[in-house]
C-alpha atoms as a PDB file:
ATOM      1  CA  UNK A   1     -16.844 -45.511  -5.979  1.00  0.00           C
ATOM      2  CA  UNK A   2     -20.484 -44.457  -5.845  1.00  0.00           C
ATOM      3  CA  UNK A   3     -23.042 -45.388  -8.789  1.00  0.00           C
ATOM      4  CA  UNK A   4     -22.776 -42.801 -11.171  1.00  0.00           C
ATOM      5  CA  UNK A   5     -25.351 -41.616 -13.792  1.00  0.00           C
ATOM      6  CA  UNK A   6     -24.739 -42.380 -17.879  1.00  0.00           C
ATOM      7  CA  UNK A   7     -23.641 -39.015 -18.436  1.00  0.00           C
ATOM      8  CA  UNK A   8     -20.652 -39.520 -16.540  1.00  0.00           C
ATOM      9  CA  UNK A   9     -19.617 -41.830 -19.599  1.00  0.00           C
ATOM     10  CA  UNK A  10     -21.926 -41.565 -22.337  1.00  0.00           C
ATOM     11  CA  UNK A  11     -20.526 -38.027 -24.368  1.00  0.00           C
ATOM     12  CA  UNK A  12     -17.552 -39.542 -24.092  1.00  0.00           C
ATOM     13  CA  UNK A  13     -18.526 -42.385 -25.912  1.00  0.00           C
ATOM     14  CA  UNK A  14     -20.508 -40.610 -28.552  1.00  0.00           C
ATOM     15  CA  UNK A  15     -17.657 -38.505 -28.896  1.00  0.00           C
ATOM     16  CA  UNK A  16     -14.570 -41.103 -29.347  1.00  0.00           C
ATOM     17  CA  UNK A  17     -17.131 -43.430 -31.108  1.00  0.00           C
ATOM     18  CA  UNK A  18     -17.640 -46.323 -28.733  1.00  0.00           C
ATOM     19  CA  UNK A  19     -20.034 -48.021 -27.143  1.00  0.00           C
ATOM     20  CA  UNK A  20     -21.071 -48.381 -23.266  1.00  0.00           C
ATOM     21  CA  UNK A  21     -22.749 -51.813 -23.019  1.00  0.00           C
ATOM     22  CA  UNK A  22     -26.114 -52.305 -20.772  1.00  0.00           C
ATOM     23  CA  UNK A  23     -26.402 -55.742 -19.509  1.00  0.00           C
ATOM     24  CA  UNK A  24     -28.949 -56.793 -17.403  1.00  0.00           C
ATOM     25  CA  UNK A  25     -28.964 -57.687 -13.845  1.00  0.00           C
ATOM     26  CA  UNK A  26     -31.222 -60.454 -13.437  1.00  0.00           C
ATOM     27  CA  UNK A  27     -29.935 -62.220 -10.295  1.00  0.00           C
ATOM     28  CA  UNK A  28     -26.357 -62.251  -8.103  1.00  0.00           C
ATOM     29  CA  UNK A  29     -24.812 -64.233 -10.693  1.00  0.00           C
ATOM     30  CA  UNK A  30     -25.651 -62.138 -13.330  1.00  0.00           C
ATOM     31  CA  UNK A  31     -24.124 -58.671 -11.562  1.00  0.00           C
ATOM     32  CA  UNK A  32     -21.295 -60.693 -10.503  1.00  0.00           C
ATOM     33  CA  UNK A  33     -20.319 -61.798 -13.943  1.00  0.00           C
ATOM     34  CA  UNK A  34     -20.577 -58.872 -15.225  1.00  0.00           C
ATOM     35  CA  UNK A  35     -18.502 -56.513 -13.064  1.00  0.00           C
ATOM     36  CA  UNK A  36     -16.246 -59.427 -13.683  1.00  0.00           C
ATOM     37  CA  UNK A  37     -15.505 -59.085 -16.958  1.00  0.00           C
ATOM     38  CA  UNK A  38     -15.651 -54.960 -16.539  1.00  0.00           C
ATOM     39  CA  UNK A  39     -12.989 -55.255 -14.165  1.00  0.00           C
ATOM     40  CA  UNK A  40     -10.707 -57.553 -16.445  1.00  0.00           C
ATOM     41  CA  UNK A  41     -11.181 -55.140 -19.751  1.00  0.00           C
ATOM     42  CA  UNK A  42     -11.404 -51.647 -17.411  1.00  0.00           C
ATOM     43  CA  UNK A  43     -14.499 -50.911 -19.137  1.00  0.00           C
ATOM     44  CA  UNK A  44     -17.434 -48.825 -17.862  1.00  0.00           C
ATOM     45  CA  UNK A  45     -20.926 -50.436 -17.822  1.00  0.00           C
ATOM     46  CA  UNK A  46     -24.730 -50.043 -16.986  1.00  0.00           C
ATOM     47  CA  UNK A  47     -26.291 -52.307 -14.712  1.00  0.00           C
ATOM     48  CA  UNK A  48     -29.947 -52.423 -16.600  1.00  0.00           C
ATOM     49  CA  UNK A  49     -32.864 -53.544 -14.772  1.00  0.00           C
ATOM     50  CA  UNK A  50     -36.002 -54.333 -16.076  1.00  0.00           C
ATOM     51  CA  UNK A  51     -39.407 -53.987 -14.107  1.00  0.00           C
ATOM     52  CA  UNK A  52     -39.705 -57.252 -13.981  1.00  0.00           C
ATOM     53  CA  UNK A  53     -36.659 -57.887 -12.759  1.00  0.00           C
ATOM     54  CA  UNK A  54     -37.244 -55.445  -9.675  1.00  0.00           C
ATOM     55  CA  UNK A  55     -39.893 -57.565  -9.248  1.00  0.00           C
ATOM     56  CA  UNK A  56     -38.410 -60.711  -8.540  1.00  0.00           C
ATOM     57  CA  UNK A  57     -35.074 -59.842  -6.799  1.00  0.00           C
ATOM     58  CA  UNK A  58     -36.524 -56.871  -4.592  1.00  0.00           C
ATOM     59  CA  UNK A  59     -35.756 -53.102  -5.437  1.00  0.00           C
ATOM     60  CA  UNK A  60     -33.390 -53.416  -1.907  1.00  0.00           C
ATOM     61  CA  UNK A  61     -31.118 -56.182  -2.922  1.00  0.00           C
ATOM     62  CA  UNK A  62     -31.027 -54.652  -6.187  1.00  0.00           C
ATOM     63  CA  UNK A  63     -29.523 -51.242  -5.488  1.00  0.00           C
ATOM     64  CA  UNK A  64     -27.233 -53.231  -2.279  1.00  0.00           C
ATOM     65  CA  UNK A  65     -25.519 -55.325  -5.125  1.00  0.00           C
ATOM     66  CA  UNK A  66     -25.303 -52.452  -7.586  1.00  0.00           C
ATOM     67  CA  UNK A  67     -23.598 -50.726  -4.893  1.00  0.00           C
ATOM     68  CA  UNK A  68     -21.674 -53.128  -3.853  1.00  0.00           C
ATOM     69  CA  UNK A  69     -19.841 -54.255  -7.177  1.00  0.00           C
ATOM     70  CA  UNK A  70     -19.743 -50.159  -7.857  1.00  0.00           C
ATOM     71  CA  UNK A  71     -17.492 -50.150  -4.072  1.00  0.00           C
ATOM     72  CA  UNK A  72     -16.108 -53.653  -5.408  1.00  0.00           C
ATOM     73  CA  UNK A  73     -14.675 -52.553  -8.988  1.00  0.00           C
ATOM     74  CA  UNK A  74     -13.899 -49.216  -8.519  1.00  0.00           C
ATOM     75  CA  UNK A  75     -15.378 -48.904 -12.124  1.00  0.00           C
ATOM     76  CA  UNK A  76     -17.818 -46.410 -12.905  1.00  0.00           C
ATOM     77  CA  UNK A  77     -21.338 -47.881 -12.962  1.00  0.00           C
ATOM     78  CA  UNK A  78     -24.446 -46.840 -13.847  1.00  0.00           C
ATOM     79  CA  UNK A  79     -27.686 -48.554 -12.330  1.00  0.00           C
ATOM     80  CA  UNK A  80     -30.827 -48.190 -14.801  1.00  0.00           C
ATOM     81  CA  UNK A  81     -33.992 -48.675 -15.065  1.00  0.00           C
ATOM     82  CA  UNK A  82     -35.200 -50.575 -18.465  1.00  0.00           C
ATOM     83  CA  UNK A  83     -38.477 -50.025 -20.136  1.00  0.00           C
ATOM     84  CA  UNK A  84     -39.790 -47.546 -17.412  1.00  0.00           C
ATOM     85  CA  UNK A  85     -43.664 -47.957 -17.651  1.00  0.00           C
ATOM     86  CA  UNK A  86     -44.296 -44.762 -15.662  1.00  0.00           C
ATOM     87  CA  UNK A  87     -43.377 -41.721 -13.781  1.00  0.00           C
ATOM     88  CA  UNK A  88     -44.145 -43.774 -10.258  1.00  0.00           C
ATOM     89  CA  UNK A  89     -42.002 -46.466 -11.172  1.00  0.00           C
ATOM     90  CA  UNK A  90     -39.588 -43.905 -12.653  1.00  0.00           C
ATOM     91  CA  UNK A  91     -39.587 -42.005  -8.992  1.00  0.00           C
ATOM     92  CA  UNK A  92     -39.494 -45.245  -6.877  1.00  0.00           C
ATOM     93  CA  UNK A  93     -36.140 -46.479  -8.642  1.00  0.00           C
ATOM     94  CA  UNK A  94     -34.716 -43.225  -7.596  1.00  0.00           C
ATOM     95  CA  UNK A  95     -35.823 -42.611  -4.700  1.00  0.00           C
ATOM     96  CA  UNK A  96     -34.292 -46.400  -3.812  1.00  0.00           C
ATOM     97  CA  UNK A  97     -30.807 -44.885  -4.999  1.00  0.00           C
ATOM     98  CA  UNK A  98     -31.098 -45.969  -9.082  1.00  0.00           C
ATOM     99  CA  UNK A  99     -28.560 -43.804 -11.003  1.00  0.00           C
ATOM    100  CA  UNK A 100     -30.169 -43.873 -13.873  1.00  0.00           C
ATOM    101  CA  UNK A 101     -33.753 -44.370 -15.607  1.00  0.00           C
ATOM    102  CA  UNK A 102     -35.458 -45.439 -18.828  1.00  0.00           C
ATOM    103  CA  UNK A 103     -39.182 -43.855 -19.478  1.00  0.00           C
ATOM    104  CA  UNK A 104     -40.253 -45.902 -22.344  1.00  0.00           C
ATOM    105  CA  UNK A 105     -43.601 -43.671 -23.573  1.00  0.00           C
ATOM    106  CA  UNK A 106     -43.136 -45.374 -26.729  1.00  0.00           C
ATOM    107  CA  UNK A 107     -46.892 -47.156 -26.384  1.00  0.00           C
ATOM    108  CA  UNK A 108     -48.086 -43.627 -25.957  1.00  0.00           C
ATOM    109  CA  UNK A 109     -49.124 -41.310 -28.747  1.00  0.00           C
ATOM    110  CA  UNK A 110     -46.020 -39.078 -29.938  1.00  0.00           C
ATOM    111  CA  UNK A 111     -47.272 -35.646 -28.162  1.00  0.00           C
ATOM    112  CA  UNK A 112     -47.558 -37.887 -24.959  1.00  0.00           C
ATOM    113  CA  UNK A 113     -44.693 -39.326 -24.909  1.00  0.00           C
ATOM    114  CA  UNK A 114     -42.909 -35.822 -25.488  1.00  0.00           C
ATOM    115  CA  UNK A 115     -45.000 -34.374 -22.211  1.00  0.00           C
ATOM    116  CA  UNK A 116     -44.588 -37.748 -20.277  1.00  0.00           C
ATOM    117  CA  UNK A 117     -40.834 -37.954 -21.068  1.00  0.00           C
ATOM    118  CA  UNK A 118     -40.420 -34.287 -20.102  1.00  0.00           C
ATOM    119  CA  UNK A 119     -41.986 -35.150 -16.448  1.00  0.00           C
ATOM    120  CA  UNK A 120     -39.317 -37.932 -16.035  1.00  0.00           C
ATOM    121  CA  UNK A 121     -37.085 -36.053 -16.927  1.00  0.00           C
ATOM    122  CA  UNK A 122     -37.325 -32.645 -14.884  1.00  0.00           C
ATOM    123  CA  UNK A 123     -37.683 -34.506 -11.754  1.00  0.00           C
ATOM    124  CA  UNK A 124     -34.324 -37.030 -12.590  1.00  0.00           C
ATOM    125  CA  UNK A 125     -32.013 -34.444 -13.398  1.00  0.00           C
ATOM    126  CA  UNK A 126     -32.750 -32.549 -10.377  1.00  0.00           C
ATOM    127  CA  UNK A 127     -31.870 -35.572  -8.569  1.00  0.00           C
ATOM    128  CA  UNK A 128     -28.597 -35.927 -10.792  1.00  0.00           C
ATOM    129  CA  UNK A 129     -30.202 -39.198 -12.439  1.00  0.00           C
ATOM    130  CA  UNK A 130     -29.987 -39.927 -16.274  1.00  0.00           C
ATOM    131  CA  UNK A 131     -32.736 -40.672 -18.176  1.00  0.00           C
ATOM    132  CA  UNK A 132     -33.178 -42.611 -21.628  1.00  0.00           C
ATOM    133  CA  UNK A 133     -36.246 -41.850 -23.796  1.00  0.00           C
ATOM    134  CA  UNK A 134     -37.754 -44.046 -26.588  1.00  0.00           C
ATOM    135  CA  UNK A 135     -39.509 -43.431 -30.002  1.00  0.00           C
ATOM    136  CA  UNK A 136     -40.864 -45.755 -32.292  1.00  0.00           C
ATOM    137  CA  UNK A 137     -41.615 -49.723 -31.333  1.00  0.00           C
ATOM    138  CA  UNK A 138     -38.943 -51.961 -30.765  1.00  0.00           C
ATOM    139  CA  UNK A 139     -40.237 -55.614 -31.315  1.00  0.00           C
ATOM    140  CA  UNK A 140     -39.588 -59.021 -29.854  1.00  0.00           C
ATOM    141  CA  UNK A 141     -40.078 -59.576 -26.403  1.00  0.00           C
ATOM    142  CA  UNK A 142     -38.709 -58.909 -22.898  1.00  0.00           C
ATOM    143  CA  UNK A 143     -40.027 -59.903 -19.203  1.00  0.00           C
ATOM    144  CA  UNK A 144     -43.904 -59.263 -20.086  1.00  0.00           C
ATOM    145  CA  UNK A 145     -43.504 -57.274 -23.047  1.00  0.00           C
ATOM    146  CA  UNK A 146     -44.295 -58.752 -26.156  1.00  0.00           C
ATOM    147  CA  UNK A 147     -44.434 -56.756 -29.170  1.00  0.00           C
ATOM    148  CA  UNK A 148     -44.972 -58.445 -33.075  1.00  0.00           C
ATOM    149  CA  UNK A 149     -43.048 -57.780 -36.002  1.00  0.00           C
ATOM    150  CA  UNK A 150     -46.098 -55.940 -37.805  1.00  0.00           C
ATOM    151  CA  UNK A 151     -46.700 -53.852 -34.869  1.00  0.00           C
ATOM    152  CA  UNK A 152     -42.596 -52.480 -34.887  1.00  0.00           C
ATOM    153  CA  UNK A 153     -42.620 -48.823 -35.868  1.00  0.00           C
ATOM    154  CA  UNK A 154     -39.276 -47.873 -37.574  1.00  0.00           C
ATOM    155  CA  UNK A 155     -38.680 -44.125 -35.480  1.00  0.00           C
ATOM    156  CA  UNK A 156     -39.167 -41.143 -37.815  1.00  0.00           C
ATOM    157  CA  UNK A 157     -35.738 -39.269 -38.020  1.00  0.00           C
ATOM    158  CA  UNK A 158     -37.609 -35.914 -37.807  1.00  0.00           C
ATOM    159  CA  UNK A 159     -39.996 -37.465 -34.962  1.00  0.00           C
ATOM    160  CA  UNK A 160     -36.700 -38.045 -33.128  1.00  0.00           C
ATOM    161  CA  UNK A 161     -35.199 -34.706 -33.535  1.00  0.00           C
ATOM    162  CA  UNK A 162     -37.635 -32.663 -32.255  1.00  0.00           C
ATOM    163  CA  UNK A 163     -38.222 -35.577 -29.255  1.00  0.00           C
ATOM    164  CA  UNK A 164     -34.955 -35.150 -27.661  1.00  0.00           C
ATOM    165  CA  UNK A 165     -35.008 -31.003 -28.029  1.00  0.00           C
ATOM    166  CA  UNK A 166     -38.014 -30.663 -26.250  1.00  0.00           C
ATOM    167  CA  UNK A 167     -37.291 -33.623 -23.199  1.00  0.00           C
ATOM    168  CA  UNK A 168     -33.662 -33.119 -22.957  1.00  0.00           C
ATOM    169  CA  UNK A 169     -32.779 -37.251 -22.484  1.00  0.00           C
ATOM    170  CA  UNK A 170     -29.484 -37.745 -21.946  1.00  0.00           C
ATOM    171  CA  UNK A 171     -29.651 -40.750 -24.726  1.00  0.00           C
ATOM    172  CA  UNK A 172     -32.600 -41.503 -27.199  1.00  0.00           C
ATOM    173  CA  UNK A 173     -33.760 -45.494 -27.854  1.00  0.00           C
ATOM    174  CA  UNK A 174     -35.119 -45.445 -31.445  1.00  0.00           C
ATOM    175  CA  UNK A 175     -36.177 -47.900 -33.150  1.00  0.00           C
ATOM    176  CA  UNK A 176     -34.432 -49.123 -35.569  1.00  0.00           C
ATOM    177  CA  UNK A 177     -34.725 -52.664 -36.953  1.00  0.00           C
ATOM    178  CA  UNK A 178     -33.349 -54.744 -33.612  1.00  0.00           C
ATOM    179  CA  UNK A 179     -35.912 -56.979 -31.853  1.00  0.00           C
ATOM    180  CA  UNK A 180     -35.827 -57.736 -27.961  1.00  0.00           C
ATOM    181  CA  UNK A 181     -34.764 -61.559 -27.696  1.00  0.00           C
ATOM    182  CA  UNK A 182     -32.944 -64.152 -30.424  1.00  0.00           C
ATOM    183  CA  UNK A 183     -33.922 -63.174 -34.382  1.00  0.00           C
ATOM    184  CA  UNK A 184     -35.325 -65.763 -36.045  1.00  0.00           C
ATOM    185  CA  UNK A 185     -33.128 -64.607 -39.153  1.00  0.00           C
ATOM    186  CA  UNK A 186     -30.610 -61.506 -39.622  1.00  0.00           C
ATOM    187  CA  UNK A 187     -32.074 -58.011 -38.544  1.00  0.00           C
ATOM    188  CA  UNK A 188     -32.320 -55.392 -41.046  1.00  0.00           C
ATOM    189  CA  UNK A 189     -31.115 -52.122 -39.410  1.00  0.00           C
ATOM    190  CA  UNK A 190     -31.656 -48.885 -40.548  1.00  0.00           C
ATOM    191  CA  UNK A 191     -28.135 -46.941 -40.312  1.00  0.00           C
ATOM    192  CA  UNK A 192     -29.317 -43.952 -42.016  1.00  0.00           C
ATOM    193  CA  UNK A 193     -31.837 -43.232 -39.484  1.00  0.00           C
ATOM    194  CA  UNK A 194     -29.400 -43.838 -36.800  1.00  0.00           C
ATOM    195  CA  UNK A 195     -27.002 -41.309 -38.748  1.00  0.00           C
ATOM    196  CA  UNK A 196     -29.490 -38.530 -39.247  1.00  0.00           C
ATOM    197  CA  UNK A 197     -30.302 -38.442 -35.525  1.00  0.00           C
ATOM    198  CA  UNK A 198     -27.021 -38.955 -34.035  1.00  0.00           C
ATOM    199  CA  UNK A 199     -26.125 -35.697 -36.259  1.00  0.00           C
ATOM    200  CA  UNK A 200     -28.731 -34.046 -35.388  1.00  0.00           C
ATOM    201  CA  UNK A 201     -28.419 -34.188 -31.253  1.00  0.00           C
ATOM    202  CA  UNK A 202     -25.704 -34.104 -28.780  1.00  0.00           C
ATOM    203  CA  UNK A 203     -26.541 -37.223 -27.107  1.00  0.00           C
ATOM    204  CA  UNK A 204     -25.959 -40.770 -28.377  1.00  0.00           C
ATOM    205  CA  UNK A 205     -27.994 -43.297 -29.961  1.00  0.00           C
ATOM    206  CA  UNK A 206     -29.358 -46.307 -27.664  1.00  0.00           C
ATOM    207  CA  UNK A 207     -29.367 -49.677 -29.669  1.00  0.00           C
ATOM    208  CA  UNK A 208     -31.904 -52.054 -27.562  1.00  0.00           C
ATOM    209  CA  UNK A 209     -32.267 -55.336 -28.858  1.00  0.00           C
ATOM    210  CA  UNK A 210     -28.140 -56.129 -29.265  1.00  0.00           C
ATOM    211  CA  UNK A 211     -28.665 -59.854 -28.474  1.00  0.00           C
ATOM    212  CA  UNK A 212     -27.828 -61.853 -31.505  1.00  0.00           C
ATOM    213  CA  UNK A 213     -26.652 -58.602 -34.146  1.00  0.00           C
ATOM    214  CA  UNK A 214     -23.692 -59.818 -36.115  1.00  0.00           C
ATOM    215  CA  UNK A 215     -20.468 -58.111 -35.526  1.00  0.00           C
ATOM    216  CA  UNK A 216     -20.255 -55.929 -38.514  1.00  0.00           C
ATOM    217  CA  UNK A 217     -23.841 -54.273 -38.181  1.00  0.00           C
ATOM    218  CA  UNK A 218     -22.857 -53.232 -34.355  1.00  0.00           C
ATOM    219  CA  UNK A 219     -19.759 -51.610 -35.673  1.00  0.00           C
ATOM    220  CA  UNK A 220     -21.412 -49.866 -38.175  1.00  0.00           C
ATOM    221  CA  UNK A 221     -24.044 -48.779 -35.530  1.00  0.00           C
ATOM    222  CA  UNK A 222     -21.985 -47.441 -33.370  1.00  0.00           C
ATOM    223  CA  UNK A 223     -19.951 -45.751 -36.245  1.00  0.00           C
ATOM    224  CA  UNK A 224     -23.721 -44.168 -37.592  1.00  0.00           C
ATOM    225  CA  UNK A 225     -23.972 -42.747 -33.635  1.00  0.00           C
ATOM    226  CA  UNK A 226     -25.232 -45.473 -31.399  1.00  0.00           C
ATOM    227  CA  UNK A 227     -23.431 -44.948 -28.044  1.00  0.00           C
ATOM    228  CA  UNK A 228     -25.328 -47.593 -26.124  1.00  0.00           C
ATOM    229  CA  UNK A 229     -26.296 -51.089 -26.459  1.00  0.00           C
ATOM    230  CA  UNK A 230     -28.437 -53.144 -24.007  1.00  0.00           C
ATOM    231  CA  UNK A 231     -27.492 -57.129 -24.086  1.00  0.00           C
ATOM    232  CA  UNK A 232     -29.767 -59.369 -22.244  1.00  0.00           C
ATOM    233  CA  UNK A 233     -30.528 -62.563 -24.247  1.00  0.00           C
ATOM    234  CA  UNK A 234     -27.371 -63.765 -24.846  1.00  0.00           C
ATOM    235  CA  UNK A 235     -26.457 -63.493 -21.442  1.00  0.00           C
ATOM    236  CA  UNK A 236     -30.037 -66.048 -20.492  1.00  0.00           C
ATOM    237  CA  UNK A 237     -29.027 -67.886 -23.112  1.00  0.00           C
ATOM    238  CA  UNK A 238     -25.473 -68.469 -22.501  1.00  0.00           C
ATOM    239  CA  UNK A 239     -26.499 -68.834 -18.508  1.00  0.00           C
ATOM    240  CA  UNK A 240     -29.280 -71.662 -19.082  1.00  0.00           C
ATOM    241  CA  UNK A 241     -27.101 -73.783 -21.328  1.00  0.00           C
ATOM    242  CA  UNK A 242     -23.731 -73.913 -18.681  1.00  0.00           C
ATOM    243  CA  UNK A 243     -26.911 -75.009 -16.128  1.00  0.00           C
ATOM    244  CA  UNK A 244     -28.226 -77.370 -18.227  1.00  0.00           C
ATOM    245  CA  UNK A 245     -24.670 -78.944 -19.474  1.00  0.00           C
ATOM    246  CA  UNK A 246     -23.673 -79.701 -15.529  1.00  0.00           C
ATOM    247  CA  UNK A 247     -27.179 -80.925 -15.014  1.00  0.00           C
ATOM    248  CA  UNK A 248     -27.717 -82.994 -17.889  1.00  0.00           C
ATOM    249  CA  UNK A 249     -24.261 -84.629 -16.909  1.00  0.00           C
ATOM    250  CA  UNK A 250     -24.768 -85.683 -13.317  1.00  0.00           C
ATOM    251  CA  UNK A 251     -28.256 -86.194 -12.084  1.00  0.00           C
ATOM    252  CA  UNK A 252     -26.887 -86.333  -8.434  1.00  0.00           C
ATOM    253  CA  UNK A 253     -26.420 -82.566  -8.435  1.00  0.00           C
ATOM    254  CA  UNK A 254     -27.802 -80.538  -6.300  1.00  0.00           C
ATOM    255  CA  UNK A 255     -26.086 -77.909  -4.985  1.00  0.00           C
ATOM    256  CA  UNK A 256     -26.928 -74.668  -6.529  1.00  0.00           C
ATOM    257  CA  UNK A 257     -22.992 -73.538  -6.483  1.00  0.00           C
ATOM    258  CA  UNK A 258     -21.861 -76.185  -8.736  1.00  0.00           C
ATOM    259  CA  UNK A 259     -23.923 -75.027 -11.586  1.00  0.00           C
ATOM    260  CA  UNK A 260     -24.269 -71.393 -10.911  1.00  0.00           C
ATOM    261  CA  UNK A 261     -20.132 -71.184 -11.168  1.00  0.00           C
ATOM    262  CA  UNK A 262     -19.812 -72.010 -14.885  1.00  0.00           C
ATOM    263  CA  UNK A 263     -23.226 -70.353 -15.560  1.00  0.00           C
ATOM    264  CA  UNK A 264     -21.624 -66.834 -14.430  1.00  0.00           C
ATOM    265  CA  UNK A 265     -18.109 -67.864 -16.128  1.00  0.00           C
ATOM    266  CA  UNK A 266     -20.220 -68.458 -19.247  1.00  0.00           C
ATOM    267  CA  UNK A 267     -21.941 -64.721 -18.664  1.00  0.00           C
ATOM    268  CA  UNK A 268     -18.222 -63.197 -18.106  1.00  0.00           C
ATOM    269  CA  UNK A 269     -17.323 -64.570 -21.666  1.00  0.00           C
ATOM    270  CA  UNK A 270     -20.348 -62.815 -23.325  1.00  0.00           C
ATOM    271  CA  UNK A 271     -19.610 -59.720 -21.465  1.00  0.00           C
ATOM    272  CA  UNK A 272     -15.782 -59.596 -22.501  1.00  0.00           C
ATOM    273  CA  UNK A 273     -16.380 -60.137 -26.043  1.00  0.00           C
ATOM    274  CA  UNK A 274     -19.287 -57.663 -26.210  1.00  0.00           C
ATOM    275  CA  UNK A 275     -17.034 -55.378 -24.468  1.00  0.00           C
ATOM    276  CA  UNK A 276     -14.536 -55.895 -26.681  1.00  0.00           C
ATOM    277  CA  UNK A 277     -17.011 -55.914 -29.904  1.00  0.00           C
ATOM    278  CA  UNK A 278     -18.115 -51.559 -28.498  1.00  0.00           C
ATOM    279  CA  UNK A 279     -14.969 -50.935 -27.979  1.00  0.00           C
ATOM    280  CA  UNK A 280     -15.219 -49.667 -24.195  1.00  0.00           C
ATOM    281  CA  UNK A 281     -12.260 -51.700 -22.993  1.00  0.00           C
ATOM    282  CA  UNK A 282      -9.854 -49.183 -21.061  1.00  0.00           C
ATOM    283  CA  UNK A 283     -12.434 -46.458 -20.816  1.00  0.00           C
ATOM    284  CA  UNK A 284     -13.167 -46.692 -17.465  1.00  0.00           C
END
């Protein structure tokens, strides 16, 4: 089947309280594993794809494998942009055939972000293309983005509420007490504010920063309204140590296939478990 956009799965995970996982595509092996591990659990997913990401694989072979593991799986599949830095970038994703897009105004002032958002928005739905907003500072880093604790804003419930009913996102990133990349020690996230907002709107909750968040506090997330989750780091992580294991073990090595296989095996066992963990199994 065709890419499709998020809202061709997201109300029904808000309303059946599950999660859709975002993982991101950061190479072949990485969108194989993936739609691996969708395809064994029957699970819908979003391919997320960070700027920086675009940059190194080429926006071409990015939407080509998209498609192709969308033809492939028969799943439905949602190609994103993450972390959106602007309506050009927005455009050029869709115009390339991107499902889906992230604006992330979040560096903006609030009123900015609200008419930026809005822009992204108009344009993407008359193109039949999701879009995720963001409000408040999510920490930690990702590709070139670096953001410190001290400088994480904690989204104002109210601030929220009135973001999504005058942009009209199709699911709202707040921020919430997750960090992009490992946590040094357990994150402290703010279910109540996840709550009030999820109540508030028709659209889920987008938990960014999922990498590393026991078990328990995703649950609960996704029970307070969070119908989204974006996994990355664990994914690098569990990638660079399969690569390292074979390498470490024979120095004579050196074709690319014999480590990249049990790197992606290692991705399609994060990617099962997480899909197990939101609860998205046999929801495709």
């Amino acid at each position: 089947m065709p890419l499709v956009s998020m809202n061709e799965f997201l109300p029904k995970a808000k309303a059946n309280k599950y999660a859709v996982g975002q993982f991101n595509m950061n190479n072949l092996e990485f969108a194989q594993a993936i739609m691996q591990a969708a395809m064994e659990l029957n699970s819908p997913f979003i391919y997320g794809v960070s700027e920086g990401a675009l940059k190194y694989m080429g926006i071409e072979y990015t939407v080509a494998i998209a498609e192709a593991a969308a033809k492939k799986s028969g799943l439905p599949i949602a190609l994103h942009l993450d972390h959106g830095s602007s309506f050009e970038v927005a455009m050029q994703c869709i115009r390339a055939g991107f499902s889906s897009v992230m604006f992330d105004g979040s560096h903006h002032s609030y009123e900015d972000n609200i008419r930026l958002t809005k822009e992204v928005v108009k344009a993407a739905h008359a193109m039949g293309v999701s879009v995720e907003g963001e409000l408040g500072t999510i920490g930690g880093v990702e590709d070139d983005i670096s953001v410190d604790e001290e400088n994480a804003n904690l989204a104002k419930p109210e601030e929220a509420i009135r973001f999504y009913e005058e942009t009209g996102v199709d699911c709202l990133a707040i921020a919430v007490g997750t960090a992009h990349g490992m946590y040094a020690g357990e994150p402290n996230i703010h279910f109540d504010i996840i709550q009030q907002v999820a109540n508030a709107v028709p659209v889920p909750i987008v938990l960014h920063g999922g990498s590393g968040v026991p078990d328990e506090a995703i649950r609960k997330s996704i029970q307070a309204g969070v119908g989204k989750i974006n996994v990355n780091t664990e994914n690098q992580v569990a990638c660079t140590n399969a690569i390292r294991e074979v390498l470490n073990k024979d120095a004579k090595v050196y074709d690319p296939r014999k480590y990249l296989t049990p790197a992606r095996q290692a991705m399609v066992e994060v990617v099962k478990a997480k899909i197990e963990l939101f609860g998205s199994s046999n929801q495709a």
